[in-house]
Protein backbone atom coordinates (compact mmCIF):
# COMPACT_ATOMS: atom_id res chain seq x y z
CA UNK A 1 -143.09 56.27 53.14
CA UNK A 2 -142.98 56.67 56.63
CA UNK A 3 -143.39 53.35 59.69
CA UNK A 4 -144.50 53.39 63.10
CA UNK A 5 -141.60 51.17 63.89
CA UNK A 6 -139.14 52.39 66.30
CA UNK A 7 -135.92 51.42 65.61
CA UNK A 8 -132.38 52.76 68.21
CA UNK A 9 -129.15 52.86 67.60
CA UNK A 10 -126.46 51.31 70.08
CA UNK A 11 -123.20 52.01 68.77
CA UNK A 12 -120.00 50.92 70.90
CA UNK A 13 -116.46 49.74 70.58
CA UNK A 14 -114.52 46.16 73.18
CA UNK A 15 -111.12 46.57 73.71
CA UNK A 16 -109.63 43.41 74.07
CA UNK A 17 -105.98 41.78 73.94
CA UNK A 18 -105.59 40.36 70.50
CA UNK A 19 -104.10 36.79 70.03
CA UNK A 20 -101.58 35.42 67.94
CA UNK A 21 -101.87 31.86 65.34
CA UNK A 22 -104.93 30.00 65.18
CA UNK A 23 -105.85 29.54 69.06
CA UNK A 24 -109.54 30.37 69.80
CA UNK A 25 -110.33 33.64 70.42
CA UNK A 26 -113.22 35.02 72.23
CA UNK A 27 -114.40 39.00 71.95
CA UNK A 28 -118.24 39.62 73.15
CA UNK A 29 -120.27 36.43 71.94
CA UNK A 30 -117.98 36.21 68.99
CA UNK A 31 -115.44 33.42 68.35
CA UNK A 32 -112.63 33.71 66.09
CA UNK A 33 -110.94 29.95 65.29
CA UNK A 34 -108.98 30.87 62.69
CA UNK A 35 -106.67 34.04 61.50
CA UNK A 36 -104.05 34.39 59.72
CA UNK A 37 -103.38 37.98 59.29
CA UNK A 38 -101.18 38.30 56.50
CA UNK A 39 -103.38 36.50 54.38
CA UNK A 40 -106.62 38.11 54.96
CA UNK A 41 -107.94 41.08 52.76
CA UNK A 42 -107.84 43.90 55.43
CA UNK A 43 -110.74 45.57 56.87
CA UNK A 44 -114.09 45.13 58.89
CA UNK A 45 -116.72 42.56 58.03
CA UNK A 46 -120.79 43.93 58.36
CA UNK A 47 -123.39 41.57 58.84
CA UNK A 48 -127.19 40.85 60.50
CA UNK A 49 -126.98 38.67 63.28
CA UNK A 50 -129.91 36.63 63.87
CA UNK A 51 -128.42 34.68 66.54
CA UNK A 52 -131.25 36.67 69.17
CA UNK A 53 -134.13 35.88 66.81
CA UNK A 54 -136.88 38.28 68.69
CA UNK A 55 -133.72 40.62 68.75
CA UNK A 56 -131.71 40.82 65.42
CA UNK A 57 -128.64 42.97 64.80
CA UNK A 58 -126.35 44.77 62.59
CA UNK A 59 -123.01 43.85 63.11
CA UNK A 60 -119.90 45.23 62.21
CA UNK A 61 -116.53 43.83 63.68
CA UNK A 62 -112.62 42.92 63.34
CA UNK A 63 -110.78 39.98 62.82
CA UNK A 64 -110.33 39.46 66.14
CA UNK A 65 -114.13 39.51 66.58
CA UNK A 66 -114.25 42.85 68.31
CA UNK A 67 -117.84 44.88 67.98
CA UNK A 68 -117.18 48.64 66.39
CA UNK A 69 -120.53 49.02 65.53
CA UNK A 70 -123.94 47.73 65.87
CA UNK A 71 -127.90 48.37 65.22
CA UNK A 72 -130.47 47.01 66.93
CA UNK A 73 -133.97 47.57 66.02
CA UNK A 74 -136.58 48.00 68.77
CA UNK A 75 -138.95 45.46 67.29
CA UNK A 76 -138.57 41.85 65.93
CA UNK A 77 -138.62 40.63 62.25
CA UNK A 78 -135.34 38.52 60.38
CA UNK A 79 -132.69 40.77 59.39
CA UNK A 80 -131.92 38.97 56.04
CA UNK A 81 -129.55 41.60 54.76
CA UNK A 82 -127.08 44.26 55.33
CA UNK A 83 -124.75 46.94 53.02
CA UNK A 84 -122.95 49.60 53.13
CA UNK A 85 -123.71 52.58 51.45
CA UNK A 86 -121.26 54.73 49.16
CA UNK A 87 -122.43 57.41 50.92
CA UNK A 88 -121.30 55.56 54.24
CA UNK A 89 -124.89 54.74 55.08
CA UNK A 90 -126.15 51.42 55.93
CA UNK A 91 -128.74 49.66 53.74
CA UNK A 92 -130.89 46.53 55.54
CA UNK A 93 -134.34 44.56 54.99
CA UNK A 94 -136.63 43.60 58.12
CA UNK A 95 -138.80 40.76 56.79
CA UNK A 96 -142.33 41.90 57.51
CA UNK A 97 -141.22 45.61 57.85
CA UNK A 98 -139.56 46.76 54.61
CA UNK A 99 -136.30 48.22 53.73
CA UNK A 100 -134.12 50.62 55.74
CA UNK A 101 -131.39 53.06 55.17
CA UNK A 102 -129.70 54.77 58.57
CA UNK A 103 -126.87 57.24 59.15
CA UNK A 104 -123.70 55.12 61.14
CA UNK A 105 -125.26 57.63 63.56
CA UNK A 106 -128.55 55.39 63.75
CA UNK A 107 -131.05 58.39 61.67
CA UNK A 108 -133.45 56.95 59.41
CA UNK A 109 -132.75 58.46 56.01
CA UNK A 110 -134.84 56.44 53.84
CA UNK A 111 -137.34 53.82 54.40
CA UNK A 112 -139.48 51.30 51.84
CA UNK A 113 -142.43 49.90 53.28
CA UNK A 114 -143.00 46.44 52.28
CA UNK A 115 -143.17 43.61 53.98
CA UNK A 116 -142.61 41.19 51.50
CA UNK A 117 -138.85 42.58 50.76
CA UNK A 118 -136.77 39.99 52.02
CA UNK A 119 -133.56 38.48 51.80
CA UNK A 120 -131.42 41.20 49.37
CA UNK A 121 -131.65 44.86 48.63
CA UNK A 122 -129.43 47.10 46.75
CA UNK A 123 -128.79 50.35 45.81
CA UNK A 124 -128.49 50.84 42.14
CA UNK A 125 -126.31 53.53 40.25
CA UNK A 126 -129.21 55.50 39.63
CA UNK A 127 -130.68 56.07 43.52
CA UNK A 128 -133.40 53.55 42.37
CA UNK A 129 -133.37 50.33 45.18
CA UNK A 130 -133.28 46.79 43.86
CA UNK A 131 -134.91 44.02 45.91
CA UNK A 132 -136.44 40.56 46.08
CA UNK A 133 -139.41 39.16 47.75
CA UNK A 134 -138.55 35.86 48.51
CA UNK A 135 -142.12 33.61 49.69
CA UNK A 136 -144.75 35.12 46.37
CA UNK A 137 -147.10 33.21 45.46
CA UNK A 138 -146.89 31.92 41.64
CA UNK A 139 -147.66 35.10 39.61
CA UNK A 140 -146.83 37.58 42.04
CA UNK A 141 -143.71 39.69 42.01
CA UNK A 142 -140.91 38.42 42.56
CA UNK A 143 -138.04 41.27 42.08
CA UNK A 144 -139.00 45.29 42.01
CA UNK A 145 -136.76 48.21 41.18
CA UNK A 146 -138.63 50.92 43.39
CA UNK A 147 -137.42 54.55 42.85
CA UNK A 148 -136.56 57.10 45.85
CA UNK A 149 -140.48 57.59 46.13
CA UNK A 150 -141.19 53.89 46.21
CA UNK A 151 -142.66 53.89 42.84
CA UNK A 152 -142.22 50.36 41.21
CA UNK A 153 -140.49 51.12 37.91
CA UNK A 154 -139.71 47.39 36.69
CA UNK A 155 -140.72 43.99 38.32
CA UNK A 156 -140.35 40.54 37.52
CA UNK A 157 -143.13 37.21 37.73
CA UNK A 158 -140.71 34.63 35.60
CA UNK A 159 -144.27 33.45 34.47
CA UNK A 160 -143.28 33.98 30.36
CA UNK A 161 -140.18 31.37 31.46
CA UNK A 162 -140.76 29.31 34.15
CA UNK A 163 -144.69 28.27 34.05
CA UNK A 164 -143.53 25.14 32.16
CA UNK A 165 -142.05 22.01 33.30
CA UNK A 166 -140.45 20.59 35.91
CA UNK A 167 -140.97 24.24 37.58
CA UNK A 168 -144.64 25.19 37.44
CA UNK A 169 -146.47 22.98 39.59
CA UNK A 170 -143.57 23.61 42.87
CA UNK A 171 -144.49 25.38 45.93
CA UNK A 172 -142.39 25.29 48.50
CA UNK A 173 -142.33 28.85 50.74
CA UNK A 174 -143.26 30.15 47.21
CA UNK A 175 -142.82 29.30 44.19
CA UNK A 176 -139.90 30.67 42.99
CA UNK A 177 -138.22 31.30 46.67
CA UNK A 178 -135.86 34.15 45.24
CA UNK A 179 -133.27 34.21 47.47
CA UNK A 180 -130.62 37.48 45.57
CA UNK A 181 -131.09 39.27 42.79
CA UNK A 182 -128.41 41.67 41.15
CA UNK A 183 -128.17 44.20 38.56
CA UNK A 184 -125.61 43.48 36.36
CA UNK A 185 -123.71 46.05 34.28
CA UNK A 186 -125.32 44.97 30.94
CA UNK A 187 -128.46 46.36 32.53
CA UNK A 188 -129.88 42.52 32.81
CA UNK A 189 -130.72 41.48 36.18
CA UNK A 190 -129.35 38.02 37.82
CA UNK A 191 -131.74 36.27 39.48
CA UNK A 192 -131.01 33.27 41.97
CA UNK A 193 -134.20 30.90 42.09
CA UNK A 194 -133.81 28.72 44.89
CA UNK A 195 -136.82 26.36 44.23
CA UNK A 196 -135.49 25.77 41.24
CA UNK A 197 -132.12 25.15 41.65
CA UNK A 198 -131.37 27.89 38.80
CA UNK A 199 -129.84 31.10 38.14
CA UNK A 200 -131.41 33.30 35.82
CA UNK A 201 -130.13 36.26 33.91
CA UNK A 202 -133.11 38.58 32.77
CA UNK A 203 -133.47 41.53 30.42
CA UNK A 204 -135.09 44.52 30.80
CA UNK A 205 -137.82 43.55 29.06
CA UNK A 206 -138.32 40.46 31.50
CA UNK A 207 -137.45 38.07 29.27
CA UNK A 208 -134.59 34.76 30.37
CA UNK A 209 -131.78 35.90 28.41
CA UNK A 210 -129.73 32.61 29.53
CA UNK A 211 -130.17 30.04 33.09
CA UNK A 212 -127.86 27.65 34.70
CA UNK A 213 -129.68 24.61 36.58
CA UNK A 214 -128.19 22.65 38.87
CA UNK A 215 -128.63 18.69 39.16
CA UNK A 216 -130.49 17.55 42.36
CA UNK A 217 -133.84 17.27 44.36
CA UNK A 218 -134.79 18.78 47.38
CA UNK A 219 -135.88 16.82 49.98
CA UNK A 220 -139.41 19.04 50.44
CA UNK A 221 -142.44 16.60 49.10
CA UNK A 222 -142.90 19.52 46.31
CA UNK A 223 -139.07 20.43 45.46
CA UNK A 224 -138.43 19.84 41.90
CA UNK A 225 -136.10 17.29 40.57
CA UNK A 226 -134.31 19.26 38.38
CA UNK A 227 -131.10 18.29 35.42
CA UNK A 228 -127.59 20.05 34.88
CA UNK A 229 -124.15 19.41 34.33
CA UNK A 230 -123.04 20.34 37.94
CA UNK A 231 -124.72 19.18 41.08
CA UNK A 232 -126.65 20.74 43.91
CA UNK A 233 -129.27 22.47 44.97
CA UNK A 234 -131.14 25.56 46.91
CA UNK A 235 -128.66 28.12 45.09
CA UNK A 236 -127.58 31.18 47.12
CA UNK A 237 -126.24 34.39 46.28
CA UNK A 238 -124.97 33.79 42.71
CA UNK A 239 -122.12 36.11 41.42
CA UNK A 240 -120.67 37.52 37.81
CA UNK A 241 -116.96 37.61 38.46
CA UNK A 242 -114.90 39.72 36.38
CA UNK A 243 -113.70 36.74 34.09
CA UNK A 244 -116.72 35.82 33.53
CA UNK A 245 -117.36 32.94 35.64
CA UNK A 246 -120.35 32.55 38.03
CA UNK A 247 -119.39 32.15 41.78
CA UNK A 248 -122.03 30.34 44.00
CA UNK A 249 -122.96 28.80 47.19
CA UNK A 250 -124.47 25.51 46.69
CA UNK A 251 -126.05 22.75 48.59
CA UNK A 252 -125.72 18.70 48.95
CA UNK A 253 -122.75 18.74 48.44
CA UNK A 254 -122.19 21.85 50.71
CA UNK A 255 -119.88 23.69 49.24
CA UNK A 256 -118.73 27.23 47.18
CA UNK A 257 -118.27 26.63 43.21
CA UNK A 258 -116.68 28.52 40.92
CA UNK A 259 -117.84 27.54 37.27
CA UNK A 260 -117.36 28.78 33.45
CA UNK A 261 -120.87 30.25 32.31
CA UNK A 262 -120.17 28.71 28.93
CA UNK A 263 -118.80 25.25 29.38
CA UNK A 264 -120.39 24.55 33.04
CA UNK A 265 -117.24 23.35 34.32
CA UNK A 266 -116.39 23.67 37.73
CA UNK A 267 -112.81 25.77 38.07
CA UNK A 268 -112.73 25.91 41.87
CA UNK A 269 -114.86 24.29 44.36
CA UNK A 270 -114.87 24.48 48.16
CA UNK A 271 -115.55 22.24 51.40
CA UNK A 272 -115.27 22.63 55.03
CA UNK A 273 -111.97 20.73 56.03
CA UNK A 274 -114.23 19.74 58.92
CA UNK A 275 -116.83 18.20 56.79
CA UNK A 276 -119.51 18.66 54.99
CA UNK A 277 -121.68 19.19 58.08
CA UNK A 278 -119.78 22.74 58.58
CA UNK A 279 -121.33 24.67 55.87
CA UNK A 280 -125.38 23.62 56.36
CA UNK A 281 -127.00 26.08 55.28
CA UNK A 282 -124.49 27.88 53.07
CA UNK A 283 -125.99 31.24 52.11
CA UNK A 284 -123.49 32.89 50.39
CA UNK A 285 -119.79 33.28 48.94
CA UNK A 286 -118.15 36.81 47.83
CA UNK A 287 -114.95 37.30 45.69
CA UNK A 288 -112.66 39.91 47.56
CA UNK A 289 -110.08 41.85 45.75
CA UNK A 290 -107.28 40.17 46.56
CA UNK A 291 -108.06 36.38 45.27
CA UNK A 292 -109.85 35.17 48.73
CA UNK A 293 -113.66 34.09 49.35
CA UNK A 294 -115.94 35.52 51.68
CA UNK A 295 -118.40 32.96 52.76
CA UNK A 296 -121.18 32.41 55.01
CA UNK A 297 -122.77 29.37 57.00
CA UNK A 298 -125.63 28.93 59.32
CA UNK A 299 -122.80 29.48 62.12
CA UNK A 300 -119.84 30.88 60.42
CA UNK A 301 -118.16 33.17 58.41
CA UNK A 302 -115.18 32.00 56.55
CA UNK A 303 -112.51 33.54 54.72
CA UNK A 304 -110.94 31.05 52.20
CA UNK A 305 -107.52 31.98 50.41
CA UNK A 306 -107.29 30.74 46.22
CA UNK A 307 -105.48 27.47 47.45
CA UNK A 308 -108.09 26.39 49.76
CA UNK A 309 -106.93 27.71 53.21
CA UNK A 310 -109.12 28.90 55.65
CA UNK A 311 -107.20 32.01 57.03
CA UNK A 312 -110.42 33.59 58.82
CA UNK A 313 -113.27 31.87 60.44
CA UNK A 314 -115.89 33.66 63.13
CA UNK A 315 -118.68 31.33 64.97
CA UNK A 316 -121.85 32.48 65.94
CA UNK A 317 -123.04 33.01 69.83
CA UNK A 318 -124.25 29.16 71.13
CA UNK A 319 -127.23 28.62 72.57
CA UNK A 320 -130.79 29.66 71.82
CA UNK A 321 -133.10 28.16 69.18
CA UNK A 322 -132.35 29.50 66.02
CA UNK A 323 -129.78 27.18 63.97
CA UNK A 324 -129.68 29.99 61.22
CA UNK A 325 -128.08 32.51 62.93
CA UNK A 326 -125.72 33.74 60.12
CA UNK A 327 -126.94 34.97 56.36
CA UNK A 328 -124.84 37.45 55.01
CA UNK A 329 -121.48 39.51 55.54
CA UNK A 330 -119.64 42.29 53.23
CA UNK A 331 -116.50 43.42 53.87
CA UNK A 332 -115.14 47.16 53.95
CA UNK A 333 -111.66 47.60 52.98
CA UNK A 334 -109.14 50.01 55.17
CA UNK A 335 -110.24 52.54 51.84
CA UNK A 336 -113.77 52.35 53.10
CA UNK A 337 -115.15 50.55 49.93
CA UNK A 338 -117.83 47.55 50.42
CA UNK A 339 -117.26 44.53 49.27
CA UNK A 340 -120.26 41.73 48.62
CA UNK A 341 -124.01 42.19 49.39
């Protein structure tokens, strides 16, 4: 499918002295507070910076905050999400637009017209593209697996599950506000359903297979009040981790759980030294390799060792309007492998 939107590369590389400890730095509008070197998991971070909300950006820098790469489209619309690519490509949703795929070069290899497509896309095994579409209406879709033609060959309402109490009279930016959705390698899809406070993990044939729900009410007149074992609400970016524990970024308290899918206890749990005020807005929290967290904030990126140290943390340019200015990183390892999305 083919768009009349323009969109130019700008690719370019800052040289500038790096610093030792935990001193500010400052590279282009980028602010690095903390680093400790030897305990980060080596590599470049890529993310959409949203910090210029008429002009949004792909982003991918050092530790030290450096710029070695970056996209800018020629028109407006929230960049909600950015990947790399086995093939080295770049994968990225424009709210309003559709979905993108580019060459580090800046050529348009694939494109997805849809301007619902919102806040997560992937590339499956297969070629086919995975993405939500976060602000349906009840009984609209709410995930689609769309082939390399844009064919829709699965979707996903919730309607069989979810058209029920507490959850079927909500509307808040949608009703279910998807927010990430992931396949996972049982072939069931995870689902995060923010209005809900609730994970879901679906089957192929769109059926729940099992939920977590979180305990908590959102402060919007129509947010749900809604019962679980651990509390919090507005769910982002849920994750399957190897042992099978979920990983999570949850709200009020804001923080980054780790919890055992069976028993619903928490096993690690995360907070801003600085307070709670540090991580409005949480979006997301990815499990590197090596042990460490890679988390996101309205303002911040943060690294956080197993023990609880913060050995990265990158601020956001200040100024301008939009308070949101951060949603989602990945990090590339020195091998060239992505990790997160």
């Amino acid at each position: 499918m083919k768009l009349t939107k323009l969109l130019l590369p700008v690719a370019l590389t800052l040289f500038l002295a790096s610093c030792q400890g935990k001193e500010a730095r400052f590279a282009a509008d980028y602010e690095v507070t903390h680093l400790e070197p030897k305990r980060v998991f080596k590599g470049t971070t890529l993310f959409a910076d949203m910090s210029d909300r008429e002009r949004p950006k792909v982003v991918e820098v050092d530790f030290n905050g450096n710029i070695i790469w970056e996209y800018r489209p020629l028109e407006s619309g929230a960049i909600l999400d950015a990947a790399k690519l086995k093939n080295g490509n770049v994968l990225f949703t424009i709210r309003g637009s559709g979905i993108y795929e580019i060459t580090r070069a800046g050529k348009v290899v694939w494109e997805h017209e849809d301007p619902g497509a919102s806040h997560d896309a992937d590339r499956l095994p297969n070629g086919n593209t995975l993405y939500n579409l976060g602000w349906s209406a009840k009984g609209e879709d709410v995930v689609r697996e769309i082939d390399l033609n844009g064919k829709i060959v699965w979707s996903w309402k919730g309607l069989v599950d979810y058209d029920r109490e507490p959850f079927n009279e909500v509307e808040h930016e949608g009703w279910m506000h998807v927010n990430s959705v992931s396949r996972l390698n049982n072939g069931n899809t995870l689902v995060s359903i923010r209005n809900f406070n609730t994970v879901a993990e679906v089957g192929p044939d769109g059926r729940v297979v099992r939920d977590w729900t979180f305990a908590g009410k959102m402060r919007h007149p129509d947010g749900v009040r809604s019962r679980g074992k651990i509390k919090g609400v507005r769910n982002h970016e849920p994750e399957l981790l190897p042992n099978g524990n979920m990983l999570v970024a949850l709200r009020r308290p804001h923080r980054f759980i780790e919890f055992n899918t069976e028993t619903q206890e928490v096993v690690w749990s995360w907070e801003h030294p600085d307070g709670r005020g540090q991580l409005v807005t949480n979006r997301e929290a990815n499990r590197l390799p090596n042990g460490n967290t890679l988390g996101s904030a309205a303002d911040k990126f943060v690294e956080i060792a197993p023990d609880g140290t913060l050995v990265w943390q990158i601020l956001a340019p200040s100024g301008g309007k939009n308070h949101r200015k951060f949603h989602k990183a990945i990090r590339i390892g020195v091998d060239g492998k992505a990790h997160g999305g």
